[in-house]
PDB file of N, CA and C in Angstrom:
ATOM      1  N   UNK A   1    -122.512 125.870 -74.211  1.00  0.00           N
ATOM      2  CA  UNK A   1    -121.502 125.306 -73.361  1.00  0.00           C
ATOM      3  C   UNK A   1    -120.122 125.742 -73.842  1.00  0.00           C
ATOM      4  N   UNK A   2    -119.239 125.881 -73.018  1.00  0.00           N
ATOM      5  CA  UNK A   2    -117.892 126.364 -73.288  1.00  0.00           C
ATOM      6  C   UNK A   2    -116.572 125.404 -73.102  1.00  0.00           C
ATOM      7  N   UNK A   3    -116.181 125.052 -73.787  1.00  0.00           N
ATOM      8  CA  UNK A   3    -115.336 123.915 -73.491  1.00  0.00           C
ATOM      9  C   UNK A   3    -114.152 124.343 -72.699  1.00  0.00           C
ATOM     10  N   UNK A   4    -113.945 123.483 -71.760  1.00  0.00           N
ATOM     11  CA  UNK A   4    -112.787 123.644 -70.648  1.00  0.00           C
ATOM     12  C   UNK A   4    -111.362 122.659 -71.124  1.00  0.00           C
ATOM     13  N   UNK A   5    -110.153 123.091 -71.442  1.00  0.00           N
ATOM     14  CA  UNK A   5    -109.503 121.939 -71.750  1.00  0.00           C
ATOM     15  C   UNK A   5    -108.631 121.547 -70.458  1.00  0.00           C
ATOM     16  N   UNK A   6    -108.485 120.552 -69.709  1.00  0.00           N
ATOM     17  CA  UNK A   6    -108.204 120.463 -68.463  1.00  0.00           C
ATOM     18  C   UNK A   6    -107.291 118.968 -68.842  1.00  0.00           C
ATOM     19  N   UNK A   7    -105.805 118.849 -68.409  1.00  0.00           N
ATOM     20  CA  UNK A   7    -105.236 117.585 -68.516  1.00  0.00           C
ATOM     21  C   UNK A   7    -105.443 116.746 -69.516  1.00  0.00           C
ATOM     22  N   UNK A   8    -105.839 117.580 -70.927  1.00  0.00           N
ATOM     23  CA  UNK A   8    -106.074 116.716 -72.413  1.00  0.00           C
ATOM     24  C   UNK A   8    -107.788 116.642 -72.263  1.00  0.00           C
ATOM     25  N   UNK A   9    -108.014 116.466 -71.185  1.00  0.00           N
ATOM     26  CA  UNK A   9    -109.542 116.547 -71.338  1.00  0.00           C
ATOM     27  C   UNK A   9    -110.396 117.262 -71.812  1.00  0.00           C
ATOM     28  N   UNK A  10    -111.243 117.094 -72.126  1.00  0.00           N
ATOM     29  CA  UNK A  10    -112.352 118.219 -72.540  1.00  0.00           C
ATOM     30  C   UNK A  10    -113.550 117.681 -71.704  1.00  0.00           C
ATOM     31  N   UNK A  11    -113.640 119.378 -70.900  1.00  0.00           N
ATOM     32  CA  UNK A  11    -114.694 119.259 -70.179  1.00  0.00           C
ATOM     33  C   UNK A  11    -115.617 120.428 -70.383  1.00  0.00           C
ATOM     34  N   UNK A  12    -116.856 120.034 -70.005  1.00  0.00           N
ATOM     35  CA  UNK A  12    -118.201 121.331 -70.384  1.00  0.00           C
ATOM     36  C   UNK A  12    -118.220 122.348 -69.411  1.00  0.00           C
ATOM     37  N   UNK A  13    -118.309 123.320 -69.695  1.00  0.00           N
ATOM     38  CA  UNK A  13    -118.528 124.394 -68.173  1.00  0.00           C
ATOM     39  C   UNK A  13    -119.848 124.808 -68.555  1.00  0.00           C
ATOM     40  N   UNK A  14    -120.606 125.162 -67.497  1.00  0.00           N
ATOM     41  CA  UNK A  14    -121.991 125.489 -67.980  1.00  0.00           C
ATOM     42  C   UNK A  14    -122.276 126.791 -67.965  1.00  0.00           C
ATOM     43  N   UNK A  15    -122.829 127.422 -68.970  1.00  0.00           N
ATOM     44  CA  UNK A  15    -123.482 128.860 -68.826  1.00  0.00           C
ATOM     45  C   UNK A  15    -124.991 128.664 -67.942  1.00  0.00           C
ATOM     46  N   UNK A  16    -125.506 130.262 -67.410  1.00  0.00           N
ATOM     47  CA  UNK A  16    -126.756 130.409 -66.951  1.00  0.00           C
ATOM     48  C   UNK A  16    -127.290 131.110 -68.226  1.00  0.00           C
ATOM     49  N   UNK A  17    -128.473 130.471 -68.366  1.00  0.00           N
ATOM     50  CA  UNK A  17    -129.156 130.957 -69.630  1.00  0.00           C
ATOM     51  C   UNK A  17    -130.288 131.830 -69.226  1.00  0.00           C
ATOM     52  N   UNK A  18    -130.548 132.735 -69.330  1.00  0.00           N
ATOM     53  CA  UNK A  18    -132.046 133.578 -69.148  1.00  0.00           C
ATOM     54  C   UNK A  18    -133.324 132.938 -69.310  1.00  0.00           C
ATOM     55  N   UNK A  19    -133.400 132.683 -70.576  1.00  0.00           N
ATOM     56  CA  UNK A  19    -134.585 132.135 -71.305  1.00  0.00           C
ATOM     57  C   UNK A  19    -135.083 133.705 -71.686  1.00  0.00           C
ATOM     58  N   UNK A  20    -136.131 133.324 -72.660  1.00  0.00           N
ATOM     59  CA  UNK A  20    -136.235 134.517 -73.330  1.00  0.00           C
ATOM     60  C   UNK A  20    -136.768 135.227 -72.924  1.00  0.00           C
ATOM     61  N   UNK A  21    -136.535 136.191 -72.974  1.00  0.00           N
ATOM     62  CA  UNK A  21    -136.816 137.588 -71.949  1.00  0.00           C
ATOM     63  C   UNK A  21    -137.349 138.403 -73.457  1.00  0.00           C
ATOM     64  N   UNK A  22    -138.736 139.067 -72.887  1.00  0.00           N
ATOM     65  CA  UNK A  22    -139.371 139.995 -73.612  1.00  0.00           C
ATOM     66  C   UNK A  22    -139.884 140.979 -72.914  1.00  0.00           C
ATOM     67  N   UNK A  23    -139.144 142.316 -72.697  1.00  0.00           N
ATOM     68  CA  UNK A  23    -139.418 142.854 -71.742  1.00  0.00           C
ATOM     69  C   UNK A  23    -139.012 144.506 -72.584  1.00  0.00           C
ATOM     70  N   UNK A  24    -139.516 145.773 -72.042  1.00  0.00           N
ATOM     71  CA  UNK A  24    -139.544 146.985 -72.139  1.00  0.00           C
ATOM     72  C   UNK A  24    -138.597 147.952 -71.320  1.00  0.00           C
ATOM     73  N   UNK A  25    -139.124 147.463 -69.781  1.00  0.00           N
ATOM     74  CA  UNK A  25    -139.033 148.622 -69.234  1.00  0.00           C
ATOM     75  C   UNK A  25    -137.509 148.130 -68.561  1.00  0.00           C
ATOM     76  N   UNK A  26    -137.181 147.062 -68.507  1.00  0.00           N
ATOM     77  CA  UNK A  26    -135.806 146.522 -68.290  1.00  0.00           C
ATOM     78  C   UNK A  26    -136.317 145.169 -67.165  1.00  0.00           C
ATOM     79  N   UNK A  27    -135.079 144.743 -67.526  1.00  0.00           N
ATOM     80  CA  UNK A  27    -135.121 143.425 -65.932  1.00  0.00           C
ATOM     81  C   UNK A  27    -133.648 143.145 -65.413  1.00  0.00           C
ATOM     82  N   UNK A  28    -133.372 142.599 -64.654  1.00  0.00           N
ATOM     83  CA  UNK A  28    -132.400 142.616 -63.607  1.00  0.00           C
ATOM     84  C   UNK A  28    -132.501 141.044 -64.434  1.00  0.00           C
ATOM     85  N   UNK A  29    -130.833 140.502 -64.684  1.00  0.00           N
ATOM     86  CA  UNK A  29    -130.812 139.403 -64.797  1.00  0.00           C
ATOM     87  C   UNK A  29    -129.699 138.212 -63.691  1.00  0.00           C
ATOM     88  N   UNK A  30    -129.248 139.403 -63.234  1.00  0.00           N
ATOM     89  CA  UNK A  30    -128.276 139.250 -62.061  1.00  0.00           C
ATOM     90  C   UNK A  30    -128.050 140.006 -61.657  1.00  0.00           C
ATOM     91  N   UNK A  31    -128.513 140.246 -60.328  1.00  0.00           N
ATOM     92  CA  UNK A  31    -128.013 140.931 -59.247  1.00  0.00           C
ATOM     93  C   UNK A  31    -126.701 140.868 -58.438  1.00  0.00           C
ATOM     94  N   UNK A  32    -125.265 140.502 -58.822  1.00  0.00           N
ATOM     95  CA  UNK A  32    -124.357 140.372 -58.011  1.00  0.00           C
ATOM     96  C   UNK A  32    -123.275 140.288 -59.192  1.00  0.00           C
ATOM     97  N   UNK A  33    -122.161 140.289 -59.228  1.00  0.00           N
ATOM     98  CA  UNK A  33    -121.280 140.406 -59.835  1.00  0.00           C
ATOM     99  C   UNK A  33    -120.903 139.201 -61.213  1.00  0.00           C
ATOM    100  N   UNK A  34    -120.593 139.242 -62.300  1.00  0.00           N
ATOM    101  CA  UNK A  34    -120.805 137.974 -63.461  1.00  0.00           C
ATOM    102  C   UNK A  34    -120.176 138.553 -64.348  1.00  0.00           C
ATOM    103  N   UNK A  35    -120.260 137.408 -65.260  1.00  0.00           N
ATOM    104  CA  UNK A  35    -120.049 137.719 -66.653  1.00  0.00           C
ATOM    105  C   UNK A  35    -120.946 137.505 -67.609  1.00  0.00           C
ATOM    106  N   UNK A  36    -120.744 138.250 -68.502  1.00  0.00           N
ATOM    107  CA  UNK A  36    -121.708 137.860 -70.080  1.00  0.00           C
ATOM    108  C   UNK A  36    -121.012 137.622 -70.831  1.00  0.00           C
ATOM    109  N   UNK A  37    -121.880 136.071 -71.546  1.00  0.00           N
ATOM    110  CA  UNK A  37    -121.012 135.217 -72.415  1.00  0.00           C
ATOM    111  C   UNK A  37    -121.239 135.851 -73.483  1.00  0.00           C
ATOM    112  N   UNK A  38    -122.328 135.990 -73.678  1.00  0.00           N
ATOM    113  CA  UNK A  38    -122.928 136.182 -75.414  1.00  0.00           C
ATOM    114  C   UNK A  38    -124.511 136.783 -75.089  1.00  0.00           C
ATOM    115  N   UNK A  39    -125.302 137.134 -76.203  1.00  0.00           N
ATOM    116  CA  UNK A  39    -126.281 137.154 -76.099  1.00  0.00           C
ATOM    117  C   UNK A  39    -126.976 137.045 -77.660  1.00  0.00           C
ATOM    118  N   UNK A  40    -128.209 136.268 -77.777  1.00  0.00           N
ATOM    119  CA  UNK A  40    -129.018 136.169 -79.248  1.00  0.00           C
ATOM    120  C   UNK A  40    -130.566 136.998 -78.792  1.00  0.00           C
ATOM    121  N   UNK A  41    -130.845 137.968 -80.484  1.00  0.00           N
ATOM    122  CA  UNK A  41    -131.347 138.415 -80.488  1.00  0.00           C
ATOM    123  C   UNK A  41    -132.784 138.010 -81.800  1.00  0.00           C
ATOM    124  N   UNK A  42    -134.057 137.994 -81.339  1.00  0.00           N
ATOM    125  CA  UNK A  42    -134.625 137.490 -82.317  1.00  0.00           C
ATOM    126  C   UNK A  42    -135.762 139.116 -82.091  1.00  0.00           C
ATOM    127  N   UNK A  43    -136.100 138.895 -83.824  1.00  0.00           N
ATOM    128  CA  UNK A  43    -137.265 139.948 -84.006  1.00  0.00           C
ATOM    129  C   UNK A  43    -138.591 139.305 -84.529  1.00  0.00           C
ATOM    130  N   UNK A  44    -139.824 140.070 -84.362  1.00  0.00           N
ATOM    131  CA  UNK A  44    -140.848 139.381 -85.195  1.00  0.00           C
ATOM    132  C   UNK A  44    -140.928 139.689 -86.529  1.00  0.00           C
ATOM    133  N   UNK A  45    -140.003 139.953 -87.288  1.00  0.00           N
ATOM    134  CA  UNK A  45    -140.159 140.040 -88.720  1.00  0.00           C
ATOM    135  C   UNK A  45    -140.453 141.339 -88.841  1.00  0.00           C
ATOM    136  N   UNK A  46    -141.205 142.050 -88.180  1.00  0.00           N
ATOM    137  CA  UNK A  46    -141.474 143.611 -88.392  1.00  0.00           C
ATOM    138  C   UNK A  46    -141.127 144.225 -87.897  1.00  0.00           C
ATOM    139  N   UNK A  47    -140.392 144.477 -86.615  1.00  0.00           N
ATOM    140  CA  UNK A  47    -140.083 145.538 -86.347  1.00  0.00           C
ATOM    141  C   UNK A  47    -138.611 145.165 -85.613  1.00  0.00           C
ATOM    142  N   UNK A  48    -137.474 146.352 -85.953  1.00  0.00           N
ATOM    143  CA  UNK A  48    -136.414 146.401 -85.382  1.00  0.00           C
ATOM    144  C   UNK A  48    -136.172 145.824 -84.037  1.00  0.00           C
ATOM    145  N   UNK A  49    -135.145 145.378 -83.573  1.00  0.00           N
ATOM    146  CA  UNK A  49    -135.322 145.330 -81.926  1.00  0.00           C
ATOM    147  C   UNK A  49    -133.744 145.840 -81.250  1.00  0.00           C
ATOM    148  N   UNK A  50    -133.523 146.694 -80.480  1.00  0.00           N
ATOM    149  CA  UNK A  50    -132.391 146.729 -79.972  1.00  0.00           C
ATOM    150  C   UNK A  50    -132.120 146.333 -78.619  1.00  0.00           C
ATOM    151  N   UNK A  51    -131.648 145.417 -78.142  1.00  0.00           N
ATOM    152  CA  UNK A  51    -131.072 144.921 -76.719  1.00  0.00           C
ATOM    153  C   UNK A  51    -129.672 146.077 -76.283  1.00  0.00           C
ATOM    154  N   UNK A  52    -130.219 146.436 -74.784  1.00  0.00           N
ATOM    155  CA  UNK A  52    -128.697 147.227 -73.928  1.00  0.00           C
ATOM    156  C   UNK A  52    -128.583 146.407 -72.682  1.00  0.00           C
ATOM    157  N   UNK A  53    -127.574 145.610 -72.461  1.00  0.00           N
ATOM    158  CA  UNK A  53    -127.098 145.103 -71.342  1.00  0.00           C
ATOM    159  C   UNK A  53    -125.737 146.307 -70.597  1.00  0.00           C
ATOM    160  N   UNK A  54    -126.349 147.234 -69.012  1.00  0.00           N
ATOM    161  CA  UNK A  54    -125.800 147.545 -68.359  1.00  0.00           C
ATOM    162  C   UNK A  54    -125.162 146.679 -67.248  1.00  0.00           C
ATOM    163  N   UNK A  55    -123.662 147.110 -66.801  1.00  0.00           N
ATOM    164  CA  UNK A  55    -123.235 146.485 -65.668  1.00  0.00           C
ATOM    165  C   UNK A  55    -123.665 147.444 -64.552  1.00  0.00           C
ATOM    166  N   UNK A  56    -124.893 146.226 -64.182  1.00  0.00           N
ATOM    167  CA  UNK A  56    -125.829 147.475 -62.856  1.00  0.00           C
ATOM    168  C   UNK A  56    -126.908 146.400 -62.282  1.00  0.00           C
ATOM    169  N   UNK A  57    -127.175 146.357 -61.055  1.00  0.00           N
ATOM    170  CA  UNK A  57    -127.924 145.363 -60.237  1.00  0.00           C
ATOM    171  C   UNK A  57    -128.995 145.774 -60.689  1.00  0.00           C
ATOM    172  N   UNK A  58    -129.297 146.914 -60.686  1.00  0.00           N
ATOM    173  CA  UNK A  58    -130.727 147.135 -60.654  1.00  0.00           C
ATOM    174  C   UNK A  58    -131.550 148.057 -61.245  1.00  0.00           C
ATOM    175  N   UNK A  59    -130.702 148.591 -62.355  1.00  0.00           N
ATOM    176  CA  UNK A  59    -131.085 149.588 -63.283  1.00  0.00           C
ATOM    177  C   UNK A  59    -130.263 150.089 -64.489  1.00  0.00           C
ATOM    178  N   UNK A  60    -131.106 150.501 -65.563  1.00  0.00           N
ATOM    179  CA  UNK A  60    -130.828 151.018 -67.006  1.00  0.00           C
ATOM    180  C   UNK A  60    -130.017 152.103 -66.988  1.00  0.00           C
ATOM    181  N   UNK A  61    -128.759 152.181 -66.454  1.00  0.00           N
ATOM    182  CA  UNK A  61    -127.793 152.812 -65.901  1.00  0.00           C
ATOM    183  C   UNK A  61    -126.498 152.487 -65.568  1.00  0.00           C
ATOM    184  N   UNK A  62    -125.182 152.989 -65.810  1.00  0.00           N
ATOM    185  CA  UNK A  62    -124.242 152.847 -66.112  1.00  0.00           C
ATOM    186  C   UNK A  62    -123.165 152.442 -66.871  1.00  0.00           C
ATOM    187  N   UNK A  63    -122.231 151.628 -66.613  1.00  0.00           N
ATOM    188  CA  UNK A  63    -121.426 151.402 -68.114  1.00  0.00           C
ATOM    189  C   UNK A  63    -122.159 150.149 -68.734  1.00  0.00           C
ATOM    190  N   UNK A  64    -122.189 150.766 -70.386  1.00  0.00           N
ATOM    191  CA  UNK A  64    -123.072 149.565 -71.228  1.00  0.00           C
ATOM    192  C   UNK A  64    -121.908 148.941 -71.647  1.00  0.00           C
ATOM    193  N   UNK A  65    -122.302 147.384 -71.086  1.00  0.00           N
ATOM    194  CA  UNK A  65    -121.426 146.543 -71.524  1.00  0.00           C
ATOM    195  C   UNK A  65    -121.522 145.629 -73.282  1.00  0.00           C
ATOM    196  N   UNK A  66    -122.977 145.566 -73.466  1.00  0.00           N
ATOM    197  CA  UNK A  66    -123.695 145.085 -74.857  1.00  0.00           C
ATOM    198  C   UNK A  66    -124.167 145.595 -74.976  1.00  0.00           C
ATOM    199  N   UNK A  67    -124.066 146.351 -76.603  1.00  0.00           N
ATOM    200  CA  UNK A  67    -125.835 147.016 -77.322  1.00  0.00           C
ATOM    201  C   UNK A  67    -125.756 146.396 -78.843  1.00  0.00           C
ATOM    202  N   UNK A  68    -127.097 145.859 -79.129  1.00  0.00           N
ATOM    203  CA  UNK A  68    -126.674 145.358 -80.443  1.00  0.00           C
ATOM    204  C   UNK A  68    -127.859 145.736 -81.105  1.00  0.00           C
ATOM    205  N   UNK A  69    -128.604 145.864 -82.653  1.00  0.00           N
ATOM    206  CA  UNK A  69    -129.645 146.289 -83.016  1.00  0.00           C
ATOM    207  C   UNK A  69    -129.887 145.492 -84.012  1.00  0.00           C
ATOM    208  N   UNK A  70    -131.046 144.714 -83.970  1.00  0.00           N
ATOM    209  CA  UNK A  70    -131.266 143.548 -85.159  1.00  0.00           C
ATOM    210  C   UNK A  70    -132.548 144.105 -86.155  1.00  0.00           C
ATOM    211  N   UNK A  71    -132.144 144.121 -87.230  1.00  0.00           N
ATOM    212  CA  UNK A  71    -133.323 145.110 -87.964  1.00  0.00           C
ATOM    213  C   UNK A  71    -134.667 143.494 -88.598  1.00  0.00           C
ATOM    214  N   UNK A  72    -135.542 143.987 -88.442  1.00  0.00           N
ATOM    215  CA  UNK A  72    -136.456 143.195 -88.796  1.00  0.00           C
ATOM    216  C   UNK A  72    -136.789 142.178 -89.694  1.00  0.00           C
ATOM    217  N   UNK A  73    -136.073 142.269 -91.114  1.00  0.00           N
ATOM    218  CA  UNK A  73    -136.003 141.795 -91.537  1.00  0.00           C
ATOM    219  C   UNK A  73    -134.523 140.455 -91.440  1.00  0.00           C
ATOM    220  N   UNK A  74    -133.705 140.502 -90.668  1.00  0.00           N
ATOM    221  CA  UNK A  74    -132.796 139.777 -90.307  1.00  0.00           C
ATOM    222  C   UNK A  74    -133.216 138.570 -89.676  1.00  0.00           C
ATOM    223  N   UNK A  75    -134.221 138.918 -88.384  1.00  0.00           N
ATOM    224  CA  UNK A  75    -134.808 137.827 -87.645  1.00  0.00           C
ATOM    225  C   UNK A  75    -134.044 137.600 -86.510  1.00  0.00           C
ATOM    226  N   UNK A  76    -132.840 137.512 -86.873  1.00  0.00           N
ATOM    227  CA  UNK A  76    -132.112 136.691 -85.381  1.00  0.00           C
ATOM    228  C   UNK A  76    -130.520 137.232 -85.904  1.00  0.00           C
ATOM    229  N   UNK A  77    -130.072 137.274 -85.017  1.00  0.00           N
ATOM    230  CA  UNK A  77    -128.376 138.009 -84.348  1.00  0.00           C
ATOM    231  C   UNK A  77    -128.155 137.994 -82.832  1.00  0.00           C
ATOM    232  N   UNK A  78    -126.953 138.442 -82.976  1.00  0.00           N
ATOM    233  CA  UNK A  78    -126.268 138.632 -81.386  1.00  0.00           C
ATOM    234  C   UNK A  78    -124.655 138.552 -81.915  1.00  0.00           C
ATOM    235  N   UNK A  79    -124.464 138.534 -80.345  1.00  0.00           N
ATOM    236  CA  UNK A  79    -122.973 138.482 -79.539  1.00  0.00           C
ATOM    237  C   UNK A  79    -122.539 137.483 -79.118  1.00  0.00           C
ATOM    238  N   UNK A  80    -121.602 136.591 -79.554  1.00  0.00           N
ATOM    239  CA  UNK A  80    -121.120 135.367 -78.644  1.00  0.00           C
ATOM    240  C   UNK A  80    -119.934 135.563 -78.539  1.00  0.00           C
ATOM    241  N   UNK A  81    -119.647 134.875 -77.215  1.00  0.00           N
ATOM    242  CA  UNK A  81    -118.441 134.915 -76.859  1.00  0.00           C
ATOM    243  C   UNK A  81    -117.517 135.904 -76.509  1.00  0.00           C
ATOM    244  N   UNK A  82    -118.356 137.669 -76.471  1.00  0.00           N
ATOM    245  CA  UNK A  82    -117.777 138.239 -75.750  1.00  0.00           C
ATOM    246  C   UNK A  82    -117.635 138.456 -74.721  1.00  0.00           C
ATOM    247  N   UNK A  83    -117.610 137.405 -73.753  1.00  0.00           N
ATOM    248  CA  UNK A  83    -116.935 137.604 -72.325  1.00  0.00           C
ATOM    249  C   UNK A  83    -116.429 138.912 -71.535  1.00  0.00           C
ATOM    250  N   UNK A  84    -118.143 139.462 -71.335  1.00  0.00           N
ATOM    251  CA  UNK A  84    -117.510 140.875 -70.866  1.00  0.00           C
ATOM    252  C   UNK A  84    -117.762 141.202 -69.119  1.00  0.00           C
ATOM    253  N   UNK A  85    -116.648 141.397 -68.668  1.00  0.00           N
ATOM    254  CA  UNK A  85    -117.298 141.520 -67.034  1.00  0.00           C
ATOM    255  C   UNK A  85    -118.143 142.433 -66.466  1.00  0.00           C
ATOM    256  N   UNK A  86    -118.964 141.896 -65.744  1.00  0.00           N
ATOM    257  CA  UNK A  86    -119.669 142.426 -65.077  1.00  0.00           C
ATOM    258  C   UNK A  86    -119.533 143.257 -63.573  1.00  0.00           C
ATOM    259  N   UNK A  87    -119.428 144.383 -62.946  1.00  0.00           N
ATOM    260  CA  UNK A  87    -118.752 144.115 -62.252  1.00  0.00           C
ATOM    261  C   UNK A  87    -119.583 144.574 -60.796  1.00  0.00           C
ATOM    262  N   UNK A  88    -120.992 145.249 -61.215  1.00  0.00           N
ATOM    263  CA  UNK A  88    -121.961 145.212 -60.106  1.00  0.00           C
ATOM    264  C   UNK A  88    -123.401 144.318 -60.201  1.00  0.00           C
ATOM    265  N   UNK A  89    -123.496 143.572 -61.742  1.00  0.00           N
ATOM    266  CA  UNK A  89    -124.405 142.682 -62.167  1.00  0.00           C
ATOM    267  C   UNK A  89    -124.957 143.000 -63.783  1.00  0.00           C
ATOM    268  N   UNK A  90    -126.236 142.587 -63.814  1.00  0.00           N
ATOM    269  CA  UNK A  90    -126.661 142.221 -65.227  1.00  0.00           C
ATOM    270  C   UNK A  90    -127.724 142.921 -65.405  1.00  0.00           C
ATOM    271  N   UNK A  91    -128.200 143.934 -66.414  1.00  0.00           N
ATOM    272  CA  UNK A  91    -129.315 144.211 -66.354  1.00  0.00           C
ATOM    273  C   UNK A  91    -129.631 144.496 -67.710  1.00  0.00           C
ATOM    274  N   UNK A  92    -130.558 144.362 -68.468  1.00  0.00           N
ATOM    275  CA  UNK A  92    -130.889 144.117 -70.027  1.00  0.00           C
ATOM    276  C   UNK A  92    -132.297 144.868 -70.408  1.00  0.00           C
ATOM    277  N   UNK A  93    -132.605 145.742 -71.213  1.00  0.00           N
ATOM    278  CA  UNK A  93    -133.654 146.664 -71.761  1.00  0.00           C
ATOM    279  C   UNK A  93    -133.739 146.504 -73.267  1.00  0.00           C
ATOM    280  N   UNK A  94    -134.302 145.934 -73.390  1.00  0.00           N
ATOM    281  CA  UNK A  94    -134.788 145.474 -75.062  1.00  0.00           C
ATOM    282  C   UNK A  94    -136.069 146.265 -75.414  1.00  0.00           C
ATOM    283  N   UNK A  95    -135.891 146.798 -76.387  1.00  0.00           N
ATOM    284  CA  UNK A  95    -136.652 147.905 -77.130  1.00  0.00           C
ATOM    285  C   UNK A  95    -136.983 147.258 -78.530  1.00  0.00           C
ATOM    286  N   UNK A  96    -138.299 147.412 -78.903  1.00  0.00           N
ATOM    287  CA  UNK A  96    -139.064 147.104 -79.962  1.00  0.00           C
ATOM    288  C   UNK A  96    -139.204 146.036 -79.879  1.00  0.00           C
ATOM    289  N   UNK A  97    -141.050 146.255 -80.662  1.00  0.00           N
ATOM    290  CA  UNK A  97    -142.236 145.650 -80.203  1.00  0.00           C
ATOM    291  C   UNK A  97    -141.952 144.122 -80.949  1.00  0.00           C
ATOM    292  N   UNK A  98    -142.235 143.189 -79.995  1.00  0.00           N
ATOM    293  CA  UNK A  98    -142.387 141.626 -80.693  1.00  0.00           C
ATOM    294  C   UNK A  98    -140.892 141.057 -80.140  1.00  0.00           C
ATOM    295  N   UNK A  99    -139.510 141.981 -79.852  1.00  0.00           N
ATOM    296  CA  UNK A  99    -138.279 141.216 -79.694  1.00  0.00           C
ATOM    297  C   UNK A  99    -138.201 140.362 -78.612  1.00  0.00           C
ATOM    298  N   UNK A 100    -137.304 139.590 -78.709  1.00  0.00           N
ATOM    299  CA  UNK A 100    -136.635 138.752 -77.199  1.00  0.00           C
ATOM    300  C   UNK A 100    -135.631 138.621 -77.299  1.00  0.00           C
ATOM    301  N   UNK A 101    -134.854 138.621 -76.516  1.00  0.00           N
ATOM    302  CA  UNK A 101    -133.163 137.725 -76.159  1.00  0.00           C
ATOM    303  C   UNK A 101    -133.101 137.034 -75.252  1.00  0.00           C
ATOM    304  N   UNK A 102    -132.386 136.354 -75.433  1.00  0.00           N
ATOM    305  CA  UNK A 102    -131.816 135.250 -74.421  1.00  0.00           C
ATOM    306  C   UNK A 102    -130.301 135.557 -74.347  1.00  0.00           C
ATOM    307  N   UNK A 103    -129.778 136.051 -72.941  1.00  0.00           N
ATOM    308  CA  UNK A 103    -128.182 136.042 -72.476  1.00  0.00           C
ATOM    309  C   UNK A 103    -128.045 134.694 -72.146  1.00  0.00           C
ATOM    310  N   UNK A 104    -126.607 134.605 -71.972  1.00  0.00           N
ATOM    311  CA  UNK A 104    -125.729 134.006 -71.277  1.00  0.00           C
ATOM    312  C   UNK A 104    -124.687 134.144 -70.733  1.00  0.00           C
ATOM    313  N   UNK A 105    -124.645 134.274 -69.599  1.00  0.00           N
ATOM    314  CA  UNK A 105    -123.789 134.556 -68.148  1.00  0.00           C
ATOM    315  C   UNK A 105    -123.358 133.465 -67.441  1.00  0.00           C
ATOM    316  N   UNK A 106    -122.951 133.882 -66.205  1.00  0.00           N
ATOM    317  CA  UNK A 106    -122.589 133.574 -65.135  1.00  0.00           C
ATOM    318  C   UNK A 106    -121.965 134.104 -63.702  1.00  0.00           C
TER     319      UNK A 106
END
């Protein structure tokens, strides 16, 4: 959650969360225009994993907005809070065997 400060207030704005995505050949996580908040990266202990988030509706193609590479023995990393625009959608290709991430957009 991202805190909104509004008239002294503090209010929550909500991210869309993926859920964990374990995938190869790529997936579309938004199709239409967004942002990416952050993204966490977990490995199975053995093998490297690298996540590429393109700004692209529907394919492993064009400008890479996130690439991050978590080596195996680390377990877990990422990106928060770089708020990077999106500007034809979301699309994410995670490489090596056992990884997942979970984005967060909107």
């Amino acid at each position: 959650m991202k805190p909104v400060l509004i008239n002294s207030n503090i209010l929550t704005q909500a991210w869309t969360c993926s859920g964990e995505e374990n995938v190869t050949a790529g997936k579309v996580i938004k199709d239409s225009p967004g942002l990416l908040h952050g993204l966490v990266v977990n490995t199975d202990g053995t093998n490297a994993v690298t996540v590429t988030v393109y700004d692209n509706a529907s394919a492993a193609s064009g400008t890479i907005v996130a690439k991050i590479t978590v080596l195996a023995a680390d377990r877990t990393g990422g990106l928060v809070g770089i708020d990077v625009g999106c500007d034809n959608g979301i699309f994410v290709v995670i490489n090596g065997t056992g990884g997942t991430a979970i984005l967060y957009y909107e």
